[in-house]
C-alpha atoms as a PDB file:
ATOM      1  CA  UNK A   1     -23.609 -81.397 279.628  1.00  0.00           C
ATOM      2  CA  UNK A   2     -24.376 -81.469 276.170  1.00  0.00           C
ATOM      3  CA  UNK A   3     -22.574 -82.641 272.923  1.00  0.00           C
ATOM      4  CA  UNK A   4     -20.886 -78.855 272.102  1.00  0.00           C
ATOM      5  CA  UNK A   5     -19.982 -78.800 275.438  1.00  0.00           C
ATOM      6  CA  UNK A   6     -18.026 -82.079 275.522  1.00  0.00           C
ATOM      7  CA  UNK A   7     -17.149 -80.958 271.730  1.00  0.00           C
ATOM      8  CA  UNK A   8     -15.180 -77.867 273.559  1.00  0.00           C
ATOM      9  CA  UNK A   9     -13.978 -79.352 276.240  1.00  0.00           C
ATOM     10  CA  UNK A  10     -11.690 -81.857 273.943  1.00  0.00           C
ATOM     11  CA  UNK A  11     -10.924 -79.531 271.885  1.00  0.00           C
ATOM     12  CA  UNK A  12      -9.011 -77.589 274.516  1.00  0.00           C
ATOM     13  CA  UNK A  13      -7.542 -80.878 275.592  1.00  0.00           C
ATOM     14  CA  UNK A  14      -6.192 -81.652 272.317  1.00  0.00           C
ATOM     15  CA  UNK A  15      -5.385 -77.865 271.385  1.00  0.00           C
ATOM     16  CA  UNK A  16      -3.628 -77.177 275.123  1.00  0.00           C
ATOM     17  CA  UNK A  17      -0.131 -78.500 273.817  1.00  0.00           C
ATOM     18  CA  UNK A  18       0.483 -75.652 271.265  1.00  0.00           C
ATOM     19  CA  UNK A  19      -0.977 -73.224 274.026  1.00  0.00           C
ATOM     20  CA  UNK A  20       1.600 -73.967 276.148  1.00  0.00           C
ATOM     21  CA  UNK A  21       4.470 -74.418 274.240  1.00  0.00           C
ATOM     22  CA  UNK A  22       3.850 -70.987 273.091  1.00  0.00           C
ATOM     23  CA  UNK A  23       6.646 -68.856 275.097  1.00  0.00           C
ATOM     24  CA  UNK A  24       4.577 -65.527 276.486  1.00  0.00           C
ATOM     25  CA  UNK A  25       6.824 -62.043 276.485  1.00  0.00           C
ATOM     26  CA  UNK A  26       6.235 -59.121 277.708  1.00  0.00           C
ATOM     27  CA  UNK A  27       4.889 -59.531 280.669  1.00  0.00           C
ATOM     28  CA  UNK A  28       6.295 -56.577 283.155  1.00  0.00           C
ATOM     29  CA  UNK A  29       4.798 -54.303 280.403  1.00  0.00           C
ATOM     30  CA  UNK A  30       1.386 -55.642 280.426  1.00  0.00           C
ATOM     31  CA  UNK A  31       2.200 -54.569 284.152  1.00  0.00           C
ATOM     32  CA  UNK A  32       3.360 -50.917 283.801  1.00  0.00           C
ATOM     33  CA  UNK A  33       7.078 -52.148 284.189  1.00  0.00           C
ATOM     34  CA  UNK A  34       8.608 -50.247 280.781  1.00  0.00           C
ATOM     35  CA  UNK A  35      12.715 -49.270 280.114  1.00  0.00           C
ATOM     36  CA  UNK A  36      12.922 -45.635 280.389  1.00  0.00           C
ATOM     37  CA  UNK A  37      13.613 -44.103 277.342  1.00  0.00           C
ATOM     38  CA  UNK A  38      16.958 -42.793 276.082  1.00  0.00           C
ATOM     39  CA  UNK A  39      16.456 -39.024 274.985  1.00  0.00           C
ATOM     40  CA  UNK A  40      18.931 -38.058 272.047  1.00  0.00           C
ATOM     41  CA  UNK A  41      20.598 -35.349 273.616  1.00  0.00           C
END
């Protein structure tokens, strides 16, 4: 292990707070899960 790796490493450690505070959406989409669409007629 070198000094970028440990250099990366705590910056992930120190970063990983606002990653996961972060809410993720749309996850059934990324999925193929979609609404069906409303046609105007």
């Amino acid at each position: 292990m070198n000094a970028l790796d440990l250099a990366y490493i705590l910056g992930g450690v120190i970063s990983a707070p606002v990653w996961l505070r972060k809410r993720r959406q749309g996850w059934p989409e990324r999925f193929g899960r979609v609404e069906p669409m409303l046609s105007g007629r």
